[in-house]
Every structure is written in C-alpha cells, then in structure tokens.
PDB file of N, CA and C in Angstrom:
ATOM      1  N   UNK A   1      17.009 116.233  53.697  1.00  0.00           N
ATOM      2  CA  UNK A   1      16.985 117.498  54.378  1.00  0.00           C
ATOM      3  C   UNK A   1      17.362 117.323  55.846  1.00  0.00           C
ATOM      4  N   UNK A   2      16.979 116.306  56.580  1.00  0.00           N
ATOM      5  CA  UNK A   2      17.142 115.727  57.690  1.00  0.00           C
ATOM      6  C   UNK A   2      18.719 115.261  58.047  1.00  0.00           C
ATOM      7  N   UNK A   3      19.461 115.368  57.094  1.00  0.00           N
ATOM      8  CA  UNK A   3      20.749 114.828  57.218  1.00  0.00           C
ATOM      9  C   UNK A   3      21.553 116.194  57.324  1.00  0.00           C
ATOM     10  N   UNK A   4      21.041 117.548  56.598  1.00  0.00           N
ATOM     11  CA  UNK A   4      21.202 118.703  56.173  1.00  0.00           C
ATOM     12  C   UNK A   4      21.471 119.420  57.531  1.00  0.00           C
ATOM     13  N   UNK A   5      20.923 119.216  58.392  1.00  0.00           N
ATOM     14  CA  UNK A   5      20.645 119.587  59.637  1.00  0.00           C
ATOM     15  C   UNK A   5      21.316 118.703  60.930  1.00  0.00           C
ATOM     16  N   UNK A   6      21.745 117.660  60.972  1.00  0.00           N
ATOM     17  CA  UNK A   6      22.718 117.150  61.627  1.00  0.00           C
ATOM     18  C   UNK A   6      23.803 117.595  62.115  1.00  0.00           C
ATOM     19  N   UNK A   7      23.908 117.081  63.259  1.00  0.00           N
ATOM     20  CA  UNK A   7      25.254 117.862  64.105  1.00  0.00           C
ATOM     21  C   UNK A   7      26.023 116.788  64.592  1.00  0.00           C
ATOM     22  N   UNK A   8      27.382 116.569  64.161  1.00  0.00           N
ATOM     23  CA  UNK A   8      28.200 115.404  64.595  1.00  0.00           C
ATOM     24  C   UNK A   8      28.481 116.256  65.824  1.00  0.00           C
ATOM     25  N   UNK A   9      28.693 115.893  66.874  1.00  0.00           N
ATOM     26  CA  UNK A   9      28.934 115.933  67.988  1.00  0.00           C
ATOM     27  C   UNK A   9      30.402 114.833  68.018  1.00  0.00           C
ATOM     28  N   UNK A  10      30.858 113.850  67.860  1.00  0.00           N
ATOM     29  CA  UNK A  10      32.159 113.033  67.801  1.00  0.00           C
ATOM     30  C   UNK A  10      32.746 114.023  67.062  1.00  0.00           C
ATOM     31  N   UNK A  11      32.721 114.636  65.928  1.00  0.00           N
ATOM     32  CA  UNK A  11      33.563 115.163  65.060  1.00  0.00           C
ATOM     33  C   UNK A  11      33.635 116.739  65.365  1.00  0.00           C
ATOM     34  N   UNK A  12      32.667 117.416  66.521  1.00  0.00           N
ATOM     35  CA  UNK A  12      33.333 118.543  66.692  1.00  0.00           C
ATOM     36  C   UNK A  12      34.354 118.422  67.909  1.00  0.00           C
ATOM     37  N   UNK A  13      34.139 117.544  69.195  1.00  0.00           N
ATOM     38  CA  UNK A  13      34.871 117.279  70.114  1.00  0.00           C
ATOM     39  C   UNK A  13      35.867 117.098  69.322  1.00  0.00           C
ATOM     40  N   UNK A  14      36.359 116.289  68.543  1.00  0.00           N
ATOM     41  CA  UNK A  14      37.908 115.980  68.060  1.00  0.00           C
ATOM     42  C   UNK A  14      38.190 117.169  67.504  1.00  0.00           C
ATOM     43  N   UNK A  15      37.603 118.381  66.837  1.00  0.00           N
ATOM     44  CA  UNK A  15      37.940 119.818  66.176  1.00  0.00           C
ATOM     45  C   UNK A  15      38.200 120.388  67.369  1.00  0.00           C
ATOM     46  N   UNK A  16      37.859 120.460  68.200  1.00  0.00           N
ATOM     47  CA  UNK A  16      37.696 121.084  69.742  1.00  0.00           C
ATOM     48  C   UNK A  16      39.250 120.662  70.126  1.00  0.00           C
ATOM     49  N   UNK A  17      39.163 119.333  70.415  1.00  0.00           N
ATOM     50  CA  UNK A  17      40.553 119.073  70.792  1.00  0.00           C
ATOM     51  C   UNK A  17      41.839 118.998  70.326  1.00  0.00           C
ATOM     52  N   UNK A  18      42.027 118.936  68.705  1.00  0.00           N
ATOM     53  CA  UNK A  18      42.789 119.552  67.754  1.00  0.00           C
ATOM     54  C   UNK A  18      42.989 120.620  67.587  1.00  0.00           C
ATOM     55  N   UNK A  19      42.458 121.577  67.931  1.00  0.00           N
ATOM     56  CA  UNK A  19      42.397 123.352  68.062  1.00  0.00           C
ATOM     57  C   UNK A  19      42.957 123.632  69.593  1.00  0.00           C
ATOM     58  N   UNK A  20      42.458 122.906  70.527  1.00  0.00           N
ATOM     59  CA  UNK A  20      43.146 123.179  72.030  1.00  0.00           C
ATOM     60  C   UNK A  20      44.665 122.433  71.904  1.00  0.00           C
ATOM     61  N   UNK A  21      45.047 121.599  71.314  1.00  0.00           N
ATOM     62  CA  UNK A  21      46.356 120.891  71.479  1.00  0.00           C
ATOM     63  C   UNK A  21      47.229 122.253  70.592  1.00  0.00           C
ATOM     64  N   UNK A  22      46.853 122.646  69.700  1.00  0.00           N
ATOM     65  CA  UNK A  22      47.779 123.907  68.827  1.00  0.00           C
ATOM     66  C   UNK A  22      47.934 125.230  70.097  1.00  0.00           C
ATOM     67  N   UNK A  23      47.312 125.279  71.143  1.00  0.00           N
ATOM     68  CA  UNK A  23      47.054 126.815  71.989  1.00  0.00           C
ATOM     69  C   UNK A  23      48.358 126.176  72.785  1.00  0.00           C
ATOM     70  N   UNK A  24      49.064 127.275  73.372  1.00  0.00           N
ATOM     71  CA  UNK A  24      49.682 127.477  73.558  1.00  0.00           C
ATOM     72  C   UNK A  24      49.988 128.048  74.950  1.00  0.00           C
ATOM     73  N   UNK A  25      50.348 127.563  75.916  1.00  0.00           N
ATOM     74  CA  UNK A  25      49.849 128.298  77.603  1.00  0.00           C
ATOM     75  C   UNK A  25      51.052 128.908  77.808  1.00  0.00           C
ATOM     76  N   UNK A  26      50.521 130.456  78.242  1.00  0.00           N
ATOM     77  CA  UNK A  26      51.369 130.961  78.820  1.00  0.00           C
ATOM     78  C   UNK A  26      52.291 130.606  80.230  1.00  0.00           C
ATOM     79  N   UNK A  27      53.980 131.209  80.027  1.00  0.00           N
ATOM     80  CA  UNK A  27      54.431 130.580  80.775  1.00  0.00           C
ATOM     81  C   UNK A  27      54.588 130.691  82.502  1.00  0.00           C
ATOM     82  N   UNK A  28      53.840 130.202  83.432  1.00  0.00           N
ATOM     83  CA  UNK A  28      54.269 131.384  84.472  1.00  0.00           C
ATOM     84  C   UNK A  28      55.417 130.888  85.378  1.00  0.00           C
ATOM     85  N   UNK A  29      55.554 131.954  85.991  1.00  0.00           N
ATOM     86  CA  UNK A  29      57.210 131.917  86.890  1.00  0.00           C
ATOM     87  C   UNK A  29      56.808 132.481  87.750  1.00  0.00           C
ATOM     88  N   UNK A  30      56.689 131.801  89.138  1.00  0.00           N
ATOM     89  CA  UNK A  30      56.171 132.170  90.290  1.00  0.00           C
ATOM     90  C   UNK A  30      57.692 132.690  90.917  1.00  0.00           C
ATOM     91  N   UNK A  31      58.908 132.176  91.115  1.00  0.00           N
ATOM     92  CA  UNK A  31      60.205 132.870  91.521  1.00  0.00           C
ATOM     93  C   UNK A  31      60.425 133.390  90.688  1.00  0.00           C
ATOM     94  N   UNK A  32      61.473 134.466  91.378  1.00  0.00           N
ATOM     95  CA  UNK A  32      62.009 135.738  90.982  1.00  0.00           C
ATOM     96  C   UNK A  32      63.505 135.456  91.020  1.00  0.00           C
ATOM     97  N   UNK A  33      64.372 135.478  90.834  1.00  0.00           N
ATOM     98  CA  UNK A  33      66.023 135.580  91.031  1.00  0.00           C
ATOM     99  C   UNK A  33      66.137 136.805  91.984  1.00  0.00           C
ATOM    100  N   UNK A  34      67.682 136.496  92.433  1.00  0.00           N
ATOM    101  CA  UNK A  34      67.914 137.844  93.214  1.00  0.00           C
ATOM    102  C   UNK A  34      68.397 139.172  92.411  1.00  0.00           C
ATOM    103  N   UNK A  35      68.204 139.446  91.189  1.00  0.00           N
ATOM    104  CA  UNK A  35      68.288 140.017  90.746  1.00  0.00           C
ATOM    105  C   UNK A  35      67.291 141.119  90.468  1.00  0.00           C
ATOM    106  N   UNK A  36      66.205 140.251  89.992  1.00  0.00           N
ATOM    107  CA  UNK A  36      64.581 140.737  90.020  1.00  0.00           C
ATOM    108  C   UNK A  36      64.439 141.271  90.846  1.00  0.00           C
ATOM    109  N   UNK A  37      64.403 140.847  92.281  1.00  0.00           N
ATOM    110  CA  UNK A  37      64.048 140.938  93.355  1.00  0.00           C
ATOM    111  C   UNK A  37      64.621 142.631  93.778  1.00  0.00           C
ATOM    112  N   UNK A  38      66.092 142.034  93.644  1.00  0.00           N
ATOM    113  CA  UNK A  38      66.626 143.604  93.968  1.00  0.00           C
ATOM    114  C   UNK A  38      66.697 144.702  93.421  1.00  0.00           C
ATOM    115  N   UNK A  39      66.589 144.457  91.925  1.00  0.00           N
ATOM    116  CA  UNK A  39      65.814 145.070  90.784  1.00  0.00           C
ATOM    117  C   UNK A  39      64.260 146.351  91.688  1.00  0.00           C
ATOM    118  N   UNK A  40      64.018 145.419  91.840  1.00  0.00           N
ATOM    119  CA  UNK A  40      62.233 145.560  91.894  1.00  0.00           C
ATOM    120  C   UNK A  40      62.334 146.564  93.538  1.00  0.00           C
ATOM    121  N   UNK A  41      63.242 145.780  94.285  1.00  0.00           N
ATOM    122  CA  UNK A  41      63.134 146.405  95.732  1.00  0.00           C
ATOM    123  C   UNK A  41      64.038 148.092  94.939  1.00  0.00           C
ATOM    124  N   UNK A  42      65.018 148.099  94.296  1.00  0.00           N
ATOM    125  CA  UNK A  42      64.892 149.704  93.936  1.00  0.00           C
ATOM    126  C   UNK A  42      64.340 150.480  93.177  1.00  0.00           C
ATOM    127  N   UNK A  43      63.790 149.709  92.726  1.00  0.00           N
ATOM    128  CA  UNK A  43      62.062 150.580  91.866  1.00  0.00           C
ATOM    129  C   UNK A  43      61.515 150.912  92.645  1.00  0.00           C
ATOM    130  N   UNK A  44      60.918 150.267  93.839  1.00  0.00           N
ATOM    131  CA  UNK A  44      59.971 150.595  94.773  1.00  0.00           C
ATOM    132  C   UNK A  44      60.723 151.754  95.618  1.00  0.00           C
ATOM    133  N   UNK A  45      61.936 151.803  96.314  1.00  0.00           N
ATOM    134  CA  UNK A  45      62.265 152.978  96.818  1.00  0.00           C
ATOM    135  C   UNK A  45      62.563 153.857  96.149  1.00  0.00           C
ATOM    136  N   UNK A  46      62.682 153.836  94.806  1.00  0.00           N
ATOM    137  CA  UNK A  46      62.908 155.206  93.964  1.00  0.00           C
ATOM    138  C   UNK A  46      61.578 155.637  94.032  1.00  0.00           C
ATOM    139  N   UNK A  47      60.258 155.223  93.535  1.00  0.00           N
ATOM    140  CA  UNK A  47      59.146 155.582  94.109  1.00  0.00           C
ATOM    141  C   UNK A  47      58.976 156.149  95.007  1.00  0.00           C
ATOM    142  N   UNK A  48      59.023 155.745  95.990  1.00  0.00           N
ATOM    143  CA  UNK A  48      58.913 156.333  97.745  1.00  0.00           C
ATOM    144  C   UNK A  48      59.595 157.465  97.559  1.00  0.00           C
ATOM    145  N   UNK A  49      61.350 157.692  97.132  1.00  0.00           N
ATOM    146  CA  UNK A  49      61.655 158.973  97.392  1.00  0.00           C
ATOM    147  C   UNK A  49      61.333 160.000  96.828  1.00  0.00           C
ATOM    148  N   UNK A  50      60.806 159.610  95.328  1.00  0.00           N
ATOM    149  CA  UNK A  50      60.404 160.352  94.435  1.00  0.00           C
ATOM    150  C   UNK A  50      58.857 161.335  94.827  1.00  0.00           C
ATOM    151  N   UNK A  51      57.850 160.120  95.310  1.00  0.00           N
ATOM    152  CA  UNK A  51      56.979 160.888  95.988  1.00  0.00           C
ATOM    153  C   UNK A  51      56.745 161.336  97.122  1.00  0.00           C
ATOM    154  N   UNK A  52      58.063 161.180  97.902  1.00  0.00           N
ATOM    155  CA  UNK A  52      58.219 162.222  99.383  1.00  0.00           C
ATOM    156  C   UNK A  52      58.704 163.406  98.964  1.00  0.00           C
ATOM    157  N   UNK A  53      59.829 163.892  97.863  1.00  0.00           N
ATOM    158  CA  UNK A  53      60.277 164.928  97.167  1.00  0.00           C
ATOM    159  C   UNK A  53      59.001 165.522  96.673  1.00  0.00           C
ATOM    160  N   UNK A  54      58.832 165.159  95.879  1.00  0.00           N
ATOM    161  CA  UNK A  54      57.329 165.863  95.341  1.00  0.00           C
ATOM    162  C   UNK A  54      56.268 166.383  95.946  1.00  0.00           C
ATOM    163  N   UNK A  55      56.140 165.785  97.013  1.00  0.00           N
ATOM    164  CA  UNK A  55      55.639 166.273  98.241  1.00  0.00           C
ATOM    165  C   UNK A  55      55.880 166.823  99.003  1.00  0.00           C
ATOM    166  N   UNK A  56      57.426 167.195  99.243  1.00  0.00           N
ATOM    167  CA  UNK A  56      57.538 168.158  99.855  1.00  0.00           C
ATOM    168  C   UNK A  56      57.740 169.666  98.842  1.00  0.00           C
ATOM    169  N   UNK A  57      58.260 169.464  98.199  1.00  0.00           N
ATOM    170  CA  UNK A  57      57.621 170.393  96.711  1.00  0.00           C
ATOM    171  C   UNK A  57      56.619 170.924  96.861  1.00  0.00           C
ATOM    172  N   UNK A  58      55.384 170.452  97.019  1.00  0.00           N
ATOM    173  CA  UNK A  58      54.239 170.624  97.003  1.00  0.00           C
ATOM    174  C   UNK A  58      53.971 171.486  98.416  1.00  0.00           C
ATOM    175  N   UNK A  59      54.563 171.259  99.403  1.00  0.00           N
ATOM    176  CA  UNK A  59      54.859 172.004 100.249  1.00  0.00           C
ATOM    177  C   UNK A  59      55.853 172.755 100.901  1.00  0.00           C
ATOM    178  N   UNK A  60      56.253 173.961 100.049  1.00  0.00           N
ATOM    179  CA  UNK A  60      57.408 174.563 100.317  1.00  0.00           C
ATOM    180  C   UNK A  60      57.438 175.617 101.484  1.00  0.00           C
ATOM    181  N   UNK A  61      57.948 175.032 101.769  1.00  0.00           N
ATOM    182  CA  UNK A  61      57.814 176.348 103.451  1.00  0.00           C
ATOM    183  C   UNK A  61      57.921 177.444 102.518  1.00  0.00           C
ATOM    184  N   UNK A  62      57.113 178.404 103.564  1.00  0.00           N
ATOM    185  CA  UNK A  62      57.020 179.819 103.159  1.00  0.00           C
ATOM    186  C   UNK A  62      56.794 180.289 104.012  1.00  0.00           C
ATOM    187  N   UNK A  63      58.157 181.231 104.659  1.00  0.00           N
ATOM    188  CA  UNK A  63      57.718 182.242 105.953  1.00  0.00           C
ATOM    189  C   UNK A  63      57.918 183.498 105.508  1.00  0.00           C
ATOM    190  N   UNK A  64      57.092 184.530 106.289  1.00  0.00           N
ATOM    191  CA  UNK A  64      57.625 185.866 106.521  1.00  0.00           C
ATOM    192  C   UNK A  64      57.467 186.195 107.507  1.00  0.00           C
ATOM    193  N   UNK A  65      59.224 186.735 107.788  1.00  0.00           N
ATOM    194  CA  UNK A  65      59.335 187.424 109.318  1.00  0.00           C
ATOM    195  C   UNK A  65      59.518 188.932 109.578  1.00  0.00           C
ATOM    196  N   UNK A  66      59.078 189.730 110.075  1.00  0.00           N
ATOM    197  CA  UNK A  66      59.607 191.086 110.099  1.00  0.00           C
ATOM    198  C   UNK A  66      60.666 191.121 110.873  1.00  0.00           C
ATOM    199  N   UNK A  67      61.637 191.892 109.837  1.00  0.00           N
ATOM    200  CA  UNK A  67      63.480 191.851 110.443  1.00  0.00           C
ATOM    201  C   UNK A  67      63.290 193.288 111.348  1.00  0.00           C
ATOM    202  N   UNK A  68      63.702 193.303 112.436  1.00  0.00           N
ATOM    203  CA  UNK A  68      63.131 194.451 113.601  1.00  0.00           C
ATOM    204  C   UNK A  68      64.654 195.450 112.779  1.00  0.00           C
ATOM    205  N   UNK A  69      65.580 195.383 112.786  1.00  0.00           N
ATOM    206  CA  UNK A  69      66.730 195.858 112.277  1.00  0.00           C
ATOM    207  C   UNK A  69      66.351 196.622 110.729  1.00  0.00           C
ATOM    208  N   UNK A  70      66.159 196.162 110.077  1.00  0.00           N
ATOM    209  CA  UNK A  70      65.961 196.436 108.993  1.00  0.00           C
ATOM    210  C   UNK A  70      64.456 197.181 108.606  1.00  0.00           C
ATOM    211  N   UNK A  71      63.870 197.210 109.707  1.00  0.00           N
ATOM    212  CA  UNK A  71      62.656 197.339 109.152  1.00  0.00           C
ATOM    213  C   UNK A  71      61.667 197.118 107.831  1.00  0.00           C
ATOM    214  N   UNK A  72      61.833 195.852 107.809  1.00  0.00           N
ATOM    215  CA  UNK A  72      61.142 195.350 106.531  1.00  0.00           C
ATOM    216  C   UNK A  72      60.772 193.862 106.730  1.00  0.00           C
ATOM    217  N   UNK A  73      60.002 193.396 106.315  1.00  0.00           N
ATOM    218  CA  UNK A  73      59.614 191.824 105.962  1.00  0.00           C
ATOM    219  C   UNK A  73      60.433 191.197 105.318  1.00  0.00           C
ATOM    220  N   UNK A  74      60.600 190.394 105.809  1.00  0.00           N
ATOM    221  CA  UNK A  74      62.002 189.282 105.195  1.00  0.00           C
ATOM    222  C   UNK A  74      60.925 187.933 104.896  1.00  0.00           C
ATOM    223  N   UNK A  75      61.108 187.580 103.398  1.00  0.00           N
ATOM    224  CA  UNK A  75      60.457 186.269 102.760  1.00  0.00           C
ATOM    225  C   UNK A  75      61.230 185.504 102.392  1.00  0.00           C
ATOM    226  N   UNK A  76      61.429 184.005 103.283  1.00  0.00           N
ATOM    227  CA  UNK A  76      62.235 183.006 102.973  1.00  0.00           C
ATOM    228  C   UNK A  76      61.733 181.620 102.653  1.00  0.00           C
ATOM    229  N   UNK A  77      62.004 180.884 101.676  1.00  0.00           N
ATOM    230  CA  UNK A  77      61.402 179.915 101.065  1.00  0.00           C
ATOM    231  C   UNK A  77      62.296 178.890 101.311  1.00  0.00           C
ATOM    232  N   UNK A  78      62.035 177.421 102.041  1.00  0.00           N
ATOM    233  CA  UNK A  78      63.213 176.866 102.233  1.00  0.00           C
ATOM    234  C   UNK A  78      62.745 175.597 100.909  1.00  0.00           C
ATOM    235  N   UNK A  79      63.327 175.234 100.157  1.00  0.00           N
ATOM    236  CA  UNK A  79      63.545 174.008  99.421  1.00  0.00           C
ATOM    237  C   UNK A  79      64.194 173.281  99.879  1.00  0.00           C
ATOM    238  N   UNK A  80      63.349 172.048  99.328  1.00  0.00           N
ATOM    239  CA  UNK A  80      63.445 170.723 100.006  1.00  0.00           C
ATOM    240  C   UNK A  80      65.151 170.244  99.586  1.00  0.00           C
ATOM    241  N   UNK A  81      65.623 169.325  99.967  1.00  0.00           N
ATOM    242  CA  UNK A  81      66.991 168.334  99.609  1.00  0.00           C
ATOM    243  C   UNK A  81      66.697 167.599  98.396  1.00  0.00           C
ATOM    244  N   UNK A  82      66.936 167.557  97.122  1.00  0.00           N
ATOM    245  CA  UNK A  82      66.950 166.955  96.294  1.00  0.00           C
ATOM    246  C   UNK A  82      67.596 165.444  96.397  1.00  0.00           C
ATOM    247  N   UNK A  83      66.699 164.763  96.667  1.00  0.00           N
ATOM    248  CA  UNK A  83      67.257 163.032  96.547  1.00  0.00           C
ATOM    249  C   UNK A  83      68.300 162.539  95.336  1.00  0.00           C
ATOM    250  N   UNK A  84      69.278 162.040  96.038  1.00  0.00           N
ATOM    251  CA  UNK A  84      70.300 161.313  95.111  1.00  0.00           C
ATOM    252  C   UNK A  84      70.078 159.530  95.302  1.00  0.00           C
ATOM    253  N   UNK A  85      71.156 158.825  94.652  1.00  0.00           N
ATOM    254  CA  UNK A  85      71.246 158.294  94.577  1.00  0.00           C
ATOM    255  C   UNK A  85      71.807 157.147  96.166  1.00  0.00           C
ATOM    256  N   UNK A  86      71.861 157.403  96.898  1.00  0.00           N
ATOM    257  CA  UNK A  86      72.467 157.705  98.252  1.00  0.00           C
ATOM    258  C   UNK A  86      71.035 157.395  99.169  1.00  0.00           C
ATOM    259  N   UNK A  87      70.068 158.530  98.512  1.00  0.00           N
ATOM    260  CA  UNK A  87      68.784 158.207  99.510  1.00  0.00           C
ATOM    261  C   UNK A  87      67.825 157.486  99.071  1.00  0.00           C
ATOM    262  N   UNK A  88      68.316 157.050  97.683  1.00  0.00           N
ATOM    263  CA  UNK A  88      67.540 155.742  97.231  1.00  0.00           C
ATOM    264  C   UNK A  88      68.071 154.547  97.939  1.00  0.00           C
ATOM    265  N   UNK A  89      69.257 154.477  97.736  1.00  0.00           N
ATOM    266  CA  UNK A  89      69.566 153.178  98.763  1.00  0.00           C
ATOM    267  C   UNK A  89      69.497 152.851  99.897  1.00  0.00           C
ATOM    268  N   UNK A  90      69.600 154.084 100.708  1.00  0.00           N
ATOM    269  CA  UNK A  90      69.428 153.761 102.055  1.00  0.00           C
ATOM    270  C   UNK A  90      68.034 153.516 102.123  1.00  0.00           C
ATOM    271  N   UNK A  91      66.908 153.946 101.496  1.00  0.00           N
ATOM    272  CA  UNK A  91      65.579 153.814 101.422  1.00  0.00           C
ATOM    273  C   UNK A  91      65.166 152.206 101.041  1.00  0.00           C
ATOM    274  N   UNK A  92      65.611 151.885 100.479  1.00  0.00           N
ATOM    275  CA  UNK A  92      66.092 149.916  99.911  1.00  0.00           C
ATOM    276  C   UNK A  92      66.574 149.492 100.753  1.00  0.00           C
ATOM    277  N   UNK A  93      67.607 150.086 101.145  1.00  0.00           N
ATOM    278  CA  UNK A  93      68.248 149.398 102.745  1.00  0.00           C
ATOM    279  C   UNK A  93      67.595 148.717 103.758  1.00  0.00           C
ATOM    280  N   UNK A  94      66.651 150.132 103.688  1.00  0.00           N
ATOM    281  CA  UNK A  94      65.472 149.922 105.282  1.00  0.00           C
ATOM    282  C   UNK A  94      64.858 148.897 104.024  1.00  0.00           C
ATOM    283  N   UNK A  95      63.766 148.720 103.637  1.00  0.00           N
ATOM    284  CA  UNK A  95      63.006 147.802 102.826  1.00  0.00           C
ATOM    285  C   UNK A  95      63.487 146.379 103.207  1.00  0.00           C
ATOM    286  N   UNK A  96      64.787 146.135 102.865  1.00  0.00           N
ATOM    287  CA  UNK A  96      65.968 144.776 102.305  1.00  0.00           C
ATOM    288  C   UNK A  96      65.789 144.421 104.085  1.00  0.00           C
ATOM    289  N   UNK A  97      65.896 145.076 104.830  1.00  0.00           N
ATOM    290  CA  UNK A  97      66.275 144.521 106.267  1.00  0.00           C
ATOM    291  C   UNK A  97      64.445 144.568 106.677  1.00  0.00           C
ATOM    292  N   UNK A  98      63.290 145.381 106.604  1.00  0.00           N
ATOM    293  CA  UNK A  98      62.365 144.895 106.745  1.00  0.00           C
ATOM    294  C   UNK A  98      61.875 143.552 106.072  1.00  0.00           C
ATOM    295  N   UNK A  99      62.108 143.325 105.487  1.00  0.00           N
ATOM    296  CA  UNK A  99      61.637 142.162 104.294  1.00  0.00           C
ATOM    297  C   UNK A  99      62.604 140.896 105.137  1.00  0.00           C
ATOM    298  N   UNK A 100      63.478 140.844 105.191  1.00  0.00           N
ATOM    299  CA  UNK A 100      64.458 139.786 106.110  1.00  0.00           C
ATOM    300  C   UNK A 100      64.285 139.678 107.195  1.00  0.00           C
ATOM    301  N   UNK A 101      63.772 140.572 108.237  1.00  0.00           N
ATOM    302  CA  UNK A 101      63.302 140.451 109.579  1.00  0.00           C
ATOM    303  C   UNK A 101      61.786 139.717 109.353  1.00  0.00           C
ATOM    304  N   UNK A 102      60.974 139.766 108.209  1.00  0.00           N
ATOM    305  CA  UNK A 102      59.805 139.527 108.504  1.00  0.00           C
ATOM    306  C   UNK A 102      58.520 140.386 109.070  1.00  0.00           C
ATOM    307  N   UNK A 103      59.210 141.311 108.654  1.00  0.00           N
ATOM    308  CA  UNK A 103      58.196 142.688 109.260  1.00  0.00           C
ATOM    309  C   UNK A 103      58.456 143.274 111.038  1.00  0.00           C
ATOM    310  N   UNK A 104      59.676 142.348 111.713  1.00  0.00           N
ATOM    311  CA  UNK A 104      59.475 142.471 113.164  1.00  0.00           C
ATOM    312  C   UNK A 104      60.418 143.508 113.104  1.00  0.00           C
ATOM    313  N   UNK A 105      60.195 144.505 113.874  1.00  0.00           N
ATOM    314  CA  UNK A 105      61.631 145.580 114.346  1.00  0.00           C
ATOM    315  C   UNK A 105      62.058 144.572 115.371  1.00  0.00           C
ATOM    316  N   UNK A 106      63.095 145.543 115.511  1.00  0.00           N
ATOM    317  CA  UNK A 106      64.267 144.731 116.854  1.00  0.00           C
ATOM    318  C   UNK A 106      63.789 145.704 117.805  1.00  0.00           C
ATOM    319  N   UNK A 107      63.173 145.020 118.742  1.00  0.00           N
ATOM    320  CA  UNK A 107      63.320 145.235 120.136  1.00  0.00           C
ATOM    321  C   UNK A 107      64.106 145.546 120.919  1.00  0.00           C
ATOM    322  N   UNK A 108      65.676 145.431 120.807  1.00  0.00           N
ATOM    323  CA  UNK A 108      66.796 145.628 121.813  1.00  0.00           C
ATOM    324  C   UNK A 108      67.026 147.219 121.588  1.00  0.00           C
ATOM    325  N   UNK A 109      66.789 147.657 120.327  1.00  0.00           N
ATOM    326  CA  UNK A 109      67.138 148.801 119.923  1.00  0.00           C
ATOM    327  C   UNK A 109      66.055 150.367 121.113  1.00  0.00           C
TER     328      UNK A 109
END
C-alpha cells in the first residue's frame, strides 16, 4: 500500500522536461522594417485626422444673423473640410520629421 502512494519525483522532472522541450516559444521581433514603420506612421495619422473631422462634426458652427435688408434671420451652418488623402499625409509628414528630429522643433524657424 506504501508503494501505492509513492511519488517519483526523478520521473516527473524528466515528464516535466519532455513536455517543456515539445512547447514551443513564441517568436518575438523587436524591429520593424521601414515598411511597418511607415505602414504604422499612416495608421496613426489617419486616426488623428479622422478624429479631428469627427470632431469638428460634432461641432458644427451654427449661426444666426438677422439680415437688416431682408428682414429676416438668416441660419448658416458651416461644415467642416472633409479630409482626403492629401491631409493624411501631410499629417505623417509632420509625425516622419517629428520622429527624426527627436522630438526637438527647429529653433531658427
């Protein structure tokens, strides 16, 4: 009964370490290519423009002026500039030249 109850300890370490040699480590990749990179830097400004648009969306001017001529209230709603493709890049632009300066503006400017 006493044998019944025994615990090899040699023979689970080697199960232990036969089961860890089959696992499998994920691979990591600390660099990026310049692809990624530039990839990734226009994800991030499509973001940015996307939620400055939306935001200004969210705030649509709304005036009313009384037209002295006409005698009546005049209601004008100005909408925002719809972002193209144009103000994504220049938005990456600025990013690409912050990121290469190191965060410093130029001073001479």
């Amino acid at each position: 009964m006493q044998d019944y109850f025994k615990f090899d300890y040699a023979k689970f370490a080697q199960d232990v370490a036969e089961n860890m040699k089959s696992l499998t480590m994920p691979e990591v990749k600390f660099n990026k290519n310049g692809y990624e990179i530039r990839t990734q830097l226009l994800d991030i400004a499509k973001d940015v423009v996307q939620f400055e648009y939306k935001t200004k969306i969210g705030q649509m001017e709304f005036s009313a002026q009384h037209d002295v001529n006409k005698g009546q209230v005049v209601h004008s709603v100005t909408m925002p500039e719809v972002p193209g493709v144009e103000k994504v890049l220049e938005v990456a632009e600025k990013f690409n030249a912050f990121i290469n300066t190191n965060g410093v503006k130029d001073k001479q400017k």
